[in-house]
N, C-alpha and C. Protein backbone atom coordinates (compact mmCIF):
# COMPACT_ATOMS: atom_id res chain seq x y z
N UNK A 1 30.55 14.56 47.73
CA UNK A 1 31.17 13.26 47.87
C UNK A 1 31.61 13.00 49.30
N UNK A 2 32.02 13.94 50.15
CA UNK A 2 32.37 13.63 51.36
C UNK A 2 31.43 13.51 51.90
N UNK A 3 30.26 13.69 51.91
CA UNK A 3 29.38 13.58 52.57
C UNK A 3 28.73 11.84 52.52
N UNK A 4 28.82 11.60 51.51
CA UNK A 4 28.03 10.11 51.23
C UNK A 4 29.32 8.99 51.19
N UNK A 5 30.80 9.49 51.68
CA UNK A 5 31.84 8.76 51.84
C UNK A 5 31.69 8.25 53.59
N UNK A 6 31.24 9.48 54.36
CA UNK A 6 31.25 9.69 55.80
C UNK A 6 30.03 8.25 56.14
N UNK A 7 29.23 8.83 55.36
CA UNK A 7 27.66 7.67 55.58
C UNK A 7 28.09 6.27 55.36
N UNK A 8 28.71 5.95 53.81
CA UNK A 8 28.97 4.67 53.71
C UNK A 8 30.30 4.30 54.78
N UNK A 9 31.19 4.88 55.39
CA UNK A 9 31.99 4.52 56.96
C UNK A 9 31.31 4.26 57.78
N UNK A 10 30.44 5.06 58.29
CA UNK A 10 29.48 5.08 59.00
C UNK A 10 28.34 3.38 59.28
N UNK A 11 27.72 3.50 58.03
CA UNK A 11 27.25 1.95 57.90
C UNK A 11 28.00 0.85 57.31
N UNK A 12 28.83 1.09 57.25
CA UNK A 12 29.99 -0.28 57.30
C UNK A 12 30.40 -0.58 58.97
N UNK A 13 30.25 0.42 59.77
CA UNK A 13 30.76 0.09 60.87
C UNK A 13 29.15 -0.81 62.01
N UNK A 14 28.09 -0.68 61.59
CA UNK A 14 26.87 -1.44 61.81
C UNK A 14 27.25 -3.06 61.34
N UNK A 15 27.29 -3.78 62.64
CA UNK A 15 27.69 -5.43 62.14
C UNK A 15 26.88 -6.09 61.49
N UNK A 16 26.93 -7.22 61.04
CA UNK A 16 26.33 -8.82 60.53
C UNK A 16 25.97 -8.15 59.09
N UNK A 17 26.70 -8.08 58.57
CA UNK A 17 26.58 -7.38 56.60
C UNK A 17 26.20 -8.52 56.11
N UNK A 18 27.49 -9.68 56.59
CA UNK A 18 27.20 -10.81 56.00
C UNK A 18 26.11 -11.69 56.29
N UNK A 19 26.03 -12.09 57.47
CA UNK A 19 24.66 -13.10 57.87
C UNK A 19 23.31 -12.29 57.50
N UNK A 20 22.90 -10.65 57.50
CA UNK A 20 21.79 -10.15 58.08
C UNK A 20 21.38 -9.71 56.47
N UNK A 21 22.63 -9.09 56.29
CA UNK A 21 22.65 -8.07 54.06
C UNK A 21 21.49 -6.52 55.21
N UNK A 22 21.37 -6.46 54.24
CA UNK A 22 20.18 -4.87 54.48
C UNK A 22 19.77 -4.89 55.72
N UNK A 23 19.26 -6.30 56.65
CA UNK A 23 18.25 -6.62 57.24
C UNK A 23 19.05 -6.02 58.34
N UNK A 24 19.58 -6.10 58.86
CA UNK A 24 20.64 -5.34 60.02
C UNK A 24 20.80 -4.21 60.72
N UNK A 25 19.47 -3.78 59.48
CA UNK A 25 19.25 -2.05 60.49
C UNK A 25 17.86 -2.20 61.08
N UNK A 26 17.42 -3.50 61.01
CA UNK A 26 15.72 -3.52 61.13
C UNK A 26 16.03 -3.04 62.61
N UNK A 27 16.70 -3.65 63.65
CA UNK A 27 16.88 -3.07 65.27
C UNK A 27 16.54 -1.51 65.37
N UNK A 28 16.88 -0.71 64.50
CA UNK A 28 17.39 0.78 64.67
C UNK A 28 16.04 1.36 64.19
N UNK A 29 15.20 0.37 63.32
CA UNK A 29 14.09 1.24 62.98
C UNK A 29 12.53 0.97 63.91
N UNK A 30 13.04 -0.65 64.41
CA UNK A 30 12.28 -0.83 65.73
C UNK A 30 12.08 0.26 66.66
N UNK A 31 13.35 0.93 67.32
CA UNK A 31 13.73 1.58 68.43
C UNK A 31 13.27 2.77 68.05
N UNK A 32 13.08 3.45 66.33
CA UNK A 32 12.64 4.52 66.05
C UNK A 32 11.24 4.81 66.24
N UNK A 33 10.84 3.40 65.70
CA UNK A 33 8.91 3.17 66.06
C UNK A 33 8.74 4.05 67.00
N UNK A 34 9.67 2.90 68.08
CA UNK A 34 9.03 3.16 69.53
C UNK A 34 9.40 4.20 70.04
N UNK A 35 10.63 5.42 69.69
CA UNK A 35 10.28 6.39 70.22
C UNK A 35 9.37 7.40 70.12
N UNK A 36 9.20 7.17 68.53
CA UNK A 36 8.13 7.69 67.71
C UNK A 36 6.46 8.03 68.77
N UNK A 37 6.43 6.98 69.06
CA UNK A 37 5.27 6.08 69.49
C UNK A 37 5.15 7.25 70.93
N UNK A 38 6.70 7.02 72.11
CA UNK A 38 6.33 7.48 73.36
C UNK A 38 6.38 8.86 72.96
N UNK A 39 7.08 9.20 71.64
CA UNK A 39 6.94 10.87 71.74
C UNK A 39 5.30 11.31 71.41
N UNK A 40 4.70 10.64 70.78
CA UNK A 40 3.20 11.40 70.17
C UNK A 40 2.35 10.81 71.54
N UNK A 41 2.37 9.99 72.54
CA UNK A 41 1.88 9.72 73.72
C UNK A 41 2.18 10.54 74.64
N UNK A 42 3.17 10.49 75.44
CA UNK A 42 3.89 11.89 76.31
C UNK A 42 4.20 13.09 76.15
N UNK A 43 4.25 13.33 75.25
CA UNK A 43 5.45 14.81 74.90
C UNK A 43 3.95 15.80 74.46
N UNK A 44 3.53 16.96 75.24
CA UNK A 44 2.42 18.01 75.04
C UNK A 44 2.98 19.13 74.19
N UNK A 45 2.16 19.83 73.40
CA UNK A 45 2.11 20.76 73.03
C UNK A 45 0.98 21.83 73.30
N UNK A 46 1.42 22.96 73.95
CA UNK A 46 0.29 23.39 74.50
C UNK A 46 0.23 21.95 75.39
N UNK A 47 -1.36 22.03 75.56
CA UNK A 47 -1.99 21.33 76.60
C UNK A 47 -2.52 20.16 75.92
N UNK A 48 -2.31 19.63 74.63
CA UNK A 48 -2.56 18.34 74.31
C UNK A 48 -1.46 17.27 73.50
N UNK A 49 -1.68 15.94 73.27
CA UNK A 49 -0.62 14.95 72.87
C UNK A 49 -1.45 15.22 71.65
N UNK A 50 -0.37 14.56 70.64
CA UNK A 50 -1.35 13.68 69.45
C UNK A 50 -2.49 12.44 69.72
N UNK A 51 -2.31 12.14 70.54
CA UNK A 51 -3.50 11.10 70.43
C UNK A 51 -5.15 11.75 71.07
N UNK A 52 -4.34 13.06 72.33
CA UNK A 52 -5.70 13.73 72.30
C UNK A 52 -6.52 14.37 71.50
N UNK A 53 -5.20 14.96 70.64
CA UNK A 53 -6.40 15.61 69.20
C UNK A 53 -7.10 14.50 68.43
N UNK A 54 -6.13 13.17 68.41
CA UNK A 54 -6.89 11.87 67.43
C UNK A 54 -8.23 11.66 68.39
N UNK A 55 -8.63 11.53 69.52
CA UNK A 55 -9.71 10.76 70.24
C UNK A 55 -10.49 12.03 70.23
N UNK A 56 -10.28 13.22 70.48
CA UNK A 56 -11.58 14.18 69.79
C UNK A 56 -12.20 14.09 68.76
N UNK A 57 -11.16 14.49 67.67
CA UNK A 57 -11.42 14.47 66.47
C UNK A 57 -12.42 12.77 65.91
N UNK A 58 -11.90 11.93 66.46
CA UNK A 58 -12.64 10.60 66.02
C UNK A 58 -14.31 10.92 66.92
N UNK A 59 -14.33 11.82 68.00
CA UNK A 59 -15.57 11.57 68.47
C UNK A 59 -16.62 12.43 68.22
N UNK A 60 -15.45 13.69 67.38
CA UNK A 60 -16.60 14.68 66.86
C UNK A 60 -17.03 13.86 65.39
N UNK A 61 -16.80 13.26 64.65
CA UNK A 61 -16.66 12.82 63.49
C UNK A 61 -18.04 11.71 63.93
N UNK A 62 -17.79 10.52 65.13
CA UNK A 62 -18.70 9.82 65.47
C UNK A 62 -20.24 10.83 65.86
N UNK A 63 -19.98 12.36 66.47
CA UNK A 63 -21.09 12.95 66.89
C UNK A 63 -21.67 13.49 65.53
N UNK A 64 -20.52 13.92 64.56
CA UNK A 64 -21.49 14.26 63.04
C UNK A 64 -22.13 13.48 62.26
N UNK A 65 -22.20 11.71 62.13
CA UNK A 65 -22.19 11.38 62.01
C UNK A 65 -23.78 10.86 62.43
N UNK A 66 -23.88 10.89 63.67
CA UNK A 66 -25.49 10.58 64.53
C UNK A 66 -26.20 11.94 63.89
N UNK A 67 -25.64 13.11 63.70
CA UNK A 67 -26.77 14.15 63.56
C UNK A 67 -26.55 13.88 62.62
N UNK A 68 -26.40 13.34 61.33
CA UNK A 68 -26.70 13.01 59.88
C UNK A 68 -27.36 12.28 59.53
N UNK A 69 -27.76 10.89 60.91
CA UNK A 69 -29.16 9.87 60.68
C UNK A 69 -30.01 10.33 61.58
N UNK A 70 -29.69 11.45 62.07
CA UNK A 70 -31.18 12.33 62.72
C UNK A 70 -31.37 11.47 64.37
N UNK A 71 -30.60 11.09 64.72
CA UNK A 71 -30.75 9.95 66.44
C UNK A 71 -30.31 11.61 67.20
C-alpha cells in the first residue's frame, strides 16, 4: 500500500487533471519516444547501434531473397 499511495502523490502532483483527465501525461511519453529513439541511434554496443544490426539484417534478407529467384 505504501507503495501505490507514494505513486498516486506523485501523479496528483502532474498539472491540468481537470482540463487534460489522463491526457496530461501524453508530454512525458513524447519525451520517452524520443529518448528511446536517440538511445537505439547513438548509444553502441560493442561496435554497433540498433539500427546497424536493422540495415544489415534488412539487406541480408533483401540478398536471400535474389538468390531464391536465381538473379
Amino acid at each position: 500500500m505504501l507503495v501505490s499511495e507514494r505513486l498516486k502523490r506523485f501523479l496528483r502532483l502532474v498539472p491540468g487533471k481537470r482540463r487534460f483527465g489522463f491526457y496530461r501525461f501524453l508530454p512525458f511519453f513524447f519525451v520517452l519516444g524520443g529518448a528511446m529513439e536517440w538511445f537505439m541511434i547513438n548509444v553502441r554496443f560493442g561496435k554497433e547501434t540498433f539500427y546497424d544490426v536493422y540495415r544489415r539484417k534488412q539487406s541480408e534478407r533483401q540478398y536471400e531473397a535474389k538468390m531464391e529467384k536465381g538473379e
